[in-house]
PDB file of N, CA and C in Angstrom:
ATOM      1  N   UNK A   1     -38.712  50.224 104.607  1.00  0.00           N
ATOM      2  CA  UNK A   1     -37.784  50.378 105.705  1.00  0.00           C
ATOM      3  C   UNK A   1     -37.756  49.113 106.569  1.00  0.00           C
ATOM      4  N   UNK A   2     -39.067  48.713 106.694  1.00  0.00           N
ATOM      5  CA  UNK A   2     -38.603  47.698 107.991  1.00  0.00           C
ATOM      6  C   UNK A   2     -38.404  45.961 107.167  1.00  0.00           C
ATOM      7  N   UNK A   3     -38.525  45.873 105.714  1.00  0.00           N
ATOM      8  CA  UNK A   3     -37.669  45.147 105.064  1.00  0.00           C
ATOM      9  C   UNK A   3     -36.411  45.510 104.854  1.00  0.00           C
ATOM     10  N   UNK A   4     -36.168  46.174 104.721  1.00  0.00           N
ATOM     11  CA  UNK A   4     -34.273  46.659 104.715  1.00  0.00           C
ATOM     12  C   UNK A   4     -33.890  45.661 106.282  1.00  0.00           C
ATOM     13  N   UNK A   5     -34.464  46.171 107.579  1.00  0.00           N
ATOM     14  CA  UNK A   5     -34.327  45.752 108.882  1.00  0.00           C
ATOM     15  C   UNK A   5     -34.113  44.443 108.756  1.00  0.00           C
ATOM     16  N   UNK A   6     -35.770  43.618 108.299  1.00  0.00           N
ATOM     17  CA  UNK A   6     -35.297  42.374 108.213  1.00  0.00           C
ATOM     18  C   UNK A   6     -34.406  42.071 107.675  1.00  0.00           C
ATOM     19  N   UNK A   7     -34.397  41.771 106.552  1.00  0.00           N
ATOM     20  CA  UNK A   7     -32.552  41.922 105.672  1.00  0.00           C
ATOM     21  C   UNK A   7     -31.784  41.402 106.568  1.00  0.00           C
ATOM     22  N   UNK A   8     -30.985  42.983 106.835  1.00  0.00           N
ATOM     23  CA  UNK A   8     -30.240  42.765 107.723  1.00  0.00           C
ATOM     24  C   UNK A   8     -29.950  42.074 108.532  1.00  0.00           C
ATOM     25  N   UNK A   9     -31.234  42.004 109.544  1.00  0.00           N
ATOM     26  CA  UNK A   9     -31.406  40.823 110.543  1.00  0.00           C
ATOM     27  C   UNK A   9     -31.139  39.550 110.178  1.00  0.00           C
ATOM     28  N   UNK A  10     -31.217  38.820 109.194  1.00  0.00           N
ATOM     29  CA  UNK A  10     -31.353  37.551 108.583  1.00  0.00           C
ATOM     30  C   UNK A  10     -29.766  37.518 108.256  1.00  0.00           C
ATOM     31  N   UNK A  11     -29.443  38.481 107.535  1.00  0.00           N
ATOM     32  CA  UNK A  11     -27.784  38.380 107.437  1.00  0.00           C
ATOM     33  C   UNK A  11     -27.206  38.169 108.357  1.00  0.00           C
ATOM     34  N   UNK A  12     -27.303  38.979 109.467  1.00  0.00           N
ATOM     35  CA  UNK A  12     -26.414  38.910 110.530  1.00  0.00           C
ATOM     36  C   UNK A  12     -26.758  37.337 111.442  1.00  0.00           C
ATOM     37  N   UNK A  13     -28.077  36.804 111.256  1.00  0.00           N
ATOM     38  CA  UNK A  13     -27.913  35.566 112.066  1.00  0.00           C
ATOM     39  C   UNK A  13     -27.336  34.638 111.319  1.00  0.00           C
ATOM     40  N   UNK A  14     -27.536  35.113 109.718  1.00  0.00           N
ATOM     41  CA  UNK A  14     -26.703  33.517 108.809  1.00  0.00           C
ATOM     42  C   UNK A  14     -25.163  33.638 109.136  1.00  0.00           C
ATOM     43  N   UNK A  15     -24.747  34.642 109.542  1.00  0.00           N
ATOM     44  CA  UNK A  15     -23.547  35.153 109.296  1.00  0.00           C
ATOM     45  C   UNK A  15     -23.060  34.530 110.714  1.00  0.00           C
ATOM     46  N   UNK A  16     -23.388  34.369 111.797  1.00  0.00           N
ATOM     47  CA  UNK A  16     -23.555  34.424 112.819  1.00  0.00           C
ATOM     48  C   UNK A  16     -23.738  32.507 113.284  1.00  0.00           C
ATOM     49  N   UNK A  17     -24.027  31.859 112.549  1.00  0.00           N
ATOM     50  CA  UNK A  17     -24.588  30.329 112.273  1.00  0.00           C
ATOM     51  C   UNK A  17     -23.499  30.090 111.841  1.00  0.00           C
ATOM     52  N   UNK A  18     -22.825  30.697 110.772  1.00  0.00           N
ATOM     53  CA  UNK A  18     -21.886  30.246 110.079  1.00  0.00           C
ATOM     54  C   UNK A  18     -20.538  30.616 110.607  1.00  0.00           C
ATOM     55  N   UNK A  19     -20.553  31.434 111.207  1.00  0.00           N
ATOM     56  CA  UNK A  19     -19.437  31.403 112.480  1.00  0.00           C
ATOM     57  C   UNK A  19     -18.840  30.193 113.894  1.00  0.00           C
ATOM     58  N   UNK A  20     -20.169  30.284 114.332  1.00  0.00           N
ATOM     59  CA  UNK A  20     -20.048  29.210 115.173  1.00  0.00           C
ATOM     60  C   UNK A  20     -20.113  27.987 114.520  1.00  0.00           C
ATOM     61  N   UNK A  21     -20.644  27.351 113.408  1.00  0.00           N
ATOM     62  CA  UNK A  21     -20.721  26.422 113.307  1.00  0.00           C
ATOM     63  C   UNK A  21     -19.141  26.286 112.723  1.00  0.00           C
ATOM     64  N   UNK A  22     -18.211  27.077 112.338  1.00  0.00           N
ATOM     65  CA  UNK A  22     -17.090  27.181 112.019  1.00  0.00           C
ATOM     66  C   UNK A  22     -16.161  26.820 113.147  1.00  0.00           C
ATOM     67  N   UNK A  23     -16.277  26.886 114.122  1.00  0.00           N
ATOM     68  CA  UNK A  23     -15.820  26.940 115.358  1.00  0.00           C
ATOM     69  C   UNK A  23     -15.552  25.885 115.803  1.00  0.00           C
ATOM     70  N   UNK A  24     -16.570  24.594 115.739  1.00  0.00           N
ATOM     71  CA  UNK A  24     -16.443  23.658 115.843  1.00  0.00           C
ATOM     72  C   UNK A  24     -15.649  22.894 115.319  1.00  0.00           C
ATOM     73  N   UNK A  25     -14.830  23.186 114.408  1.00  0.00           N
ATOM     74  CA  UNK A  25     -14.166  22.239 113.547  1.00  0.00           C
ATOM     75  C   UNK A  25     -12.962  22.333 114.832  1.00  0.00           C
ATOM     76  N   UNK A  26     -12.630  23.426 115.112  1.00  0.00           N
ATOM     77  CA  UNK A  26     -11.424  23.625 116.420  1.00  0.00           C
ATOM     78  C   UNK A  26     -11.511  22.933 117.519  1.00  0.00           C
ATOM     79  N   UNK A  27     -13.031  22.464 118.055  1.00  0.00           N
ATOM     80  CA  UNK A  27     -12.722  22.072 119.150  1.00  0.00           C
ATOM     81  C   UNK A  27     -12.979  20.541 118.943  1.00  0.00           C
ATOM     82  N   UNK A  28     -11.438  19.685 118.908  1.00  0.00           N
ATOM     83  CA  UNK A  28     -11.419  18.329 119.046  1.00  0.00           C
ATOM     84  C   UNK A  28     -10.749  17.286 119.652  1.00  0.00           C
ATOM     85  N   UNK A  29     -10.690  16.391 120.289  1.00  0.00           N
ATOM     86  CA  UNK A  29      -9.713  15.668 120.858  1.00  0.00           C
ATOM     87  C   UNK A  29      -9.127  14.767 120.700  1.00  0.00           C
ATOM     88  N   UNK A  30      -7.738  15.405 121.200  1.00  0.00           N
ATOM     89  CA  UNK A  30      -6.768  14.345 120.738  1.00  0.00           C
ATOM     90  C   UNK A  30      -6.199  13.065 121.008  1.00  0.00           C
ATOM     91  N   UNK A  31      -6.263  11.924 120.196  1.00  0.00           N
ATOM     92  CA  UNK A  31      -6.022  10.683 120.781  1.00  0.00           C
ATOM     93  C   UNK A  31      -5.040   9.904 119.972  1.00  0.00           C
ATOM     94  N   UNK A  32      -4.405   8.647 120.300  1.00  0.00           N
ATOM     95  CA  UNK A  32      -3.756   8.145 119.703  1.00  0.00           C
ATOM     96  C   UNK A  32      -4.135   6.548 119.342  1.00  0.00           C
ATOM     97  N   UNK A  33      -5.419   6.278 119.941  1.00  0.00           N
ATOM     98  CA  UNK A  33      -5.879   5.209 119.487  1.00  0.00           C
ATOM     99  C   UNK A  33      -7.311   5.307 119.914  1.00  0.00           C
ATOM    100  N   UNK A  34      -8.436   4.662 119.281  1.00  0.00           N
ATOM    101  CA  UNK A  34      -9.713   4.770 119.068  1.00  0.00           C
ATOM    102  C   UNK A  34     -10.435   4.600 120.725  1.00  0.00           C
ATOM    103  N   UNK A  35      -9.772   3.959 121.802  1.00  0.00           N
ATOM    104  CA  UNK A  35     -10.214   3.813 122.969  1.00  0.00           C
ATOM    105  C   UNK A  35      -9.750   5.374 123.608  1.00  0.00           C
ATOM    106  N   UNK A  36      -9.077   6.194 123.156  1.00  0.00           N
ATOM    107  CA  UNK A  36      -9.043   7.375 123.702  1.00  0.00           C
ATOM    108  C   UNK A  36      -9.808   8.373 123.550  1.00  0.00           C
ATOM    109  N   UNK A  37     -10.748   7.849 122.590  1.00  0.00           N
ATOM    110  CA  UNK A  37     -12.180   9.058 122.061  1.00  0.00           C
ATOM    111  C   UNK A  37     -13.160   8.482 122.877  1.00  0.00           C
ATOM    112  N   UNK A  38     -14.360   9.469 123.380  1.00  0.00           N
ATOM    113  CA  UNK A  38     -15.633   9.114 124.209  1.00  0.00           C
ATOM    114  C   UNK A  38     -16.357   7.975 123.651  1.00  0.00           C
ATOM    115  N   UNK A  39     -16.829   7.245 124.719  1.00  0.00           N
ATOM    116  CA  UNK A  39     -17.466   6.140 123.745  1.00  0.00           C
ATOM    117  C   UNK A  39     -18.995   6.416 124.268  1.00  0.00           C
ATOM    118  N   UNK A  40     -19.854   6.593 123.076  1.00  0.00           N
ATOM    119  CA  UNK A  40     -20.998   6.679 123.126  1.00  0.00           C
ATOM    120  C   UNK A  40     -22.230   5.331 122.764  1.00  0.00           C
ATOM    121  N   UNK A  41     -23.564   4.694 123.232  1.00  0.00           N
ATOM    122  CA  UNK A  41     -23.956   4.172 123.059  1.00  0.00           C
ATOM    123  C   UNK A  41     -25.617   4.306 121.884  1.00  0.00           C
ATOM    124  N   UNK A  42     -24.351   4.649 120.839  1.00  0.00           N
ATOM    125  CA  UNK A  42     -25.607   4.687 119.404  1.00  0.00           C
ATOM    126  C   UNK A  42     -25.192   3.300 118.446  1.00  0.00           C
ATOM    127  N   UNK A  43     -26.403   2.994 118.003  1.00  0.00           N
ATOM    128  CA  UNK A  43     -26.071   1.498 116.867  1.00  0.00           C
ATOM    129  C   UNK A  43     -25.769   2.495 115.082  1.00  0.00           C
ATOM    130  N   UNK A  44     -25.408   3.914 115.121  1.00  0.00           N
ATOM    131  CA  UNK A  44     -25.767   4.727 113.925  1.00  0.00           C
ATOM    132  C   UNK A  44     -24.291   5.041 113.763  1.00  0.00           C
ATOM    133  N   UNK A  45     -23.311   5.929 114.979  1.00  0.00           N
ATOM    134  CA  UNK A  45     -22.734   6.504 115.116  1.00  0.00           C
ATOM    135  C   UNK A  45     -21.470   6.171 116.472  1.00  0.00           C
ATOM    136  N   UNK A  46     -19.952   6.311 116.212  1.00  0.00           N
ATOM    137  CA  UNK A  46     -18.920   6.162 117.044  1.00  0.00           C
ATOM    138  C   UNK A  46     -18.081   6.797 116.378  1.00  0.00           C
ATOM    139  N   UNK A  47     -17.173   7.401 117.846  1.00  0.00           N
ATOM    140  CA  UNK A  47     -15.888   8.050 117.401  1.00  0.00           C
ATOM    141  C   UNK A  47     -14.936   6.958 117.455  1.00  0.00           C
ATOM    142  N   UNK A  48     -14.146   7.791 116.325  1.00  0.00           N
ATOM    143  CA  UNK A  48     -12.493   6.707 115.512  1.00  0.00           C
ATOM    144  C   UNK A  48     -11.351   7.949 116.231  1.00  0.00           C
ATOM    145  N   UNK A  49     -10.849   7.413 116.226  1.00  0.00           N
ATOM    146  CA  UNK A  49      -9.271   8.036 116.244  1.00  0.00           C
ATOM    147  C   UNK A  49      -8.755   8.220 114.764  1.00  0.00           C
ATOM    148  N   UNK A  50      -8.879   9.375 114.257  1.00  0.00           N
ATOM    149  CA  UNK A  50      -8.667   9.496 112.593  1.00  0.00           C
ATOM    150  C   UNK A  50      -7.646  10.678 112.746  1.00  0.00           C
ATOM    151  N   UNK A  51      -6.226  10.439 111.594  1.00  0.00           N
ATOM    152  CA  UNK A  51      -5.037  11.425 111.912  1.00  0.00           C
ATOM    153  C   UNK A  51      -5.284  12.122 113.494  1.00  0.00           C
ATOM    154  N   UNK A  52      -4.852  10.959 114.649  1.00  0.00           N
ATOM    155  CA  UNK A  52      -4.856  11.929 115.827  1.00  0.00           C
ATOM    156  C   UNK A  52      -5.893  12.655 116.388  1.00  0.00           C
ATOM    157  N   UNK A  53      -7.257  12.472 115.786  1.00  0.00           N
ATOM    158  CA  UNK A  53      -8.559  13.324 116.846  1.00  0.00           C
ATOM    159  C   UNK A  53      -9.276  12.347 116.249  1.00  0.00           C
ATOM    160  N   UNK A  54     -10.265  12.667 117.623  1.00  0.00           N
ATOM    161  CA  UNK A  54     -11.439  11.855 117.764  1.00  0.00           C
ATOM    162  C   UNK A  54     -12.248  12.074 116.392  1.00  0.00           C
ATOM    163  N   UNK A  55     -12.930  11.743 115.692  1.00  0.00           N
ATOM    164  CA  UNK A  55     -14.123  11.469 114.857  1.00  0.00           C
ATOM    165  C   UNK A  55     -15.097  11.154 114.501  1.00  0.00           C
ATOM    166  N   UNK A  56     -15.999  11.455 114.090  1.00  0.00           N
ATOM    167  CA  UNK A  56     -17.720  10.456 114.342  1.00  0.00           C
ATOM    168  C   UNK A  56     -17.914  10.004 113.011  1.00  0.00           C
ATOM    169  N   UNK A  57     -17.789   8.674 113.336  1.00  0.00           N
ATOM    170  CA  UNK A  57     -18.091   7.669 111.830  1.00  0.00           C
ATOM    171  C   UNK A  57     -18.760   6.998 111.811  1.00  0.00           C
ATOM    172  N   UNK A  58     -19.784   7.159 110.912  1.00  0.00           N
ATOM    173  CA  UNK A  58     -21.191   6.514 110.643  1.00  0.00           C
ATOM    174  C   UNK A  58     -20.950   5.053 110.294  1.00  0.00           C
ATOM    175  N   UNK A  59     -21.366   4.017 111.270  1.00  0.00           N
ATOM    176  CA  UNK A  59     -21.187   2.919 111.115  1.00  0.00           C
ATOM    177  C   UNK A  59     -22.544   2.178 110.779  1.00  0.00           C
ATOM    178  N   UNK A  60     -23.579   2.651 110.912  1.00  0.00           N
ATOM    179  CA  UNK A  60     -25.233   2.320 110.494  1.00  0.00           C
ATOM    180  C   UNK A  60     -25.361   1.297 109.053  1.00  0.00           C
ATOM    181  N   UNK A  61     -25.559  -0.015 108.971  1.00  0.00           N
ATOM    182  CA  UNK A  61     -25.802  -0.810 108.231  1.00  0.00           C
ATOM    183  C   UNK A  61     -27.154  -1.091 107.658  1.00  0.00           C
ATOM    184  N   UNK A  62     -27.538  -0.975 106.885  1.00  0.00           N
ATOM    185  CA  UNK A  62     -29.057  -1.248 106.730  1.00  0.00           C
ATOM    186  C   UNK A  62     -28.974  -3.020 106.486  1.00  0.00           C
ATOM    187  N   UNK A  63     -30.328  -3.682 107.108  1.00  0.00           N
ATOM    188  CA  UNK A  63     -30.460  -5.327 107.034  1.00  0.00           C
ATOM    189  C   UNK A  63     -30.506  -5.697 105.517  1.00  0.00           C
ATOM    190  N   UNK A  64     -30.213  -6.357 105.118  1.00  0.00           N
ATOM    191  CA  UNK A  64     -30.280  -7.090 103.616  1.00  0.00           C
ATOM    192  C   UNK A  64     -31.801  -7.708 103.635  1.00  0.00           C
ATOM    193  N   UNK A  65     -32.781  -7.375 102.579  1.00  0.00           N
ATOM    194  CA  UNK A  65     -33.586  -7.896 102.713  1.00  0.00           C
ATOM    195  C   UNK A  65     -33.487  -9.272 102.026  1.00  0.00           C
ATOM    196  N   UNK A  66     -34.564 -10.347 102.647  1.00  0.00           N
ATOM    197  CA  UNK A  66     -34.452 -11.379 101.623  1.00  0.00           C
ATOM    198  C   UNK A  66     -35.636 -11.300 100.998  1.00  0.00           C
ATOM    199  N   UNK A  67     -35.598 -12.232  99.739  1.00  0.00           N
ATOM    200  CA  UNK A  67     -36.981 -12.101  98.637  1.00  0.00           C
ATOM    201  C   UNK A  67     -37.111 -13.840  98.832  1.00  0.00           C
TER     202      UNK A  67
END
């Protein structure tokens, strides 16, 4: 019985994760050029203006090593 419970329980939070994280795709903003998205200070990560909403595009380079 109180595995059946858990179960359940576990369903309903995956179910529940996967909702909201669904959600997010809706909330975005709209711009018409790349200075109209937030500008954040990471050397990894910046938003683009991509078809009309903001975007986070991994700009992170790794150094070239030399031999």
């Amino acid at each position: 019985m109180a595995a059946t419970f858990k179960l359940v329980y576990v369903m309903i939070l995956l179910i529940s994760l996967y909702h909201v994280a669904g959600n997010f795709e809706d909330i975005s903003i709209e711009c018409m050029f790349s200075i109209d998205c937030p500008q954040i200070k990471s050397n990894i990560f910046r938003f683009k203006c991509i078809e009309d909403r903001c975007k986070i595009e991994f700009i992170y380079q790794r150094k070239k090593y030399e031999i």
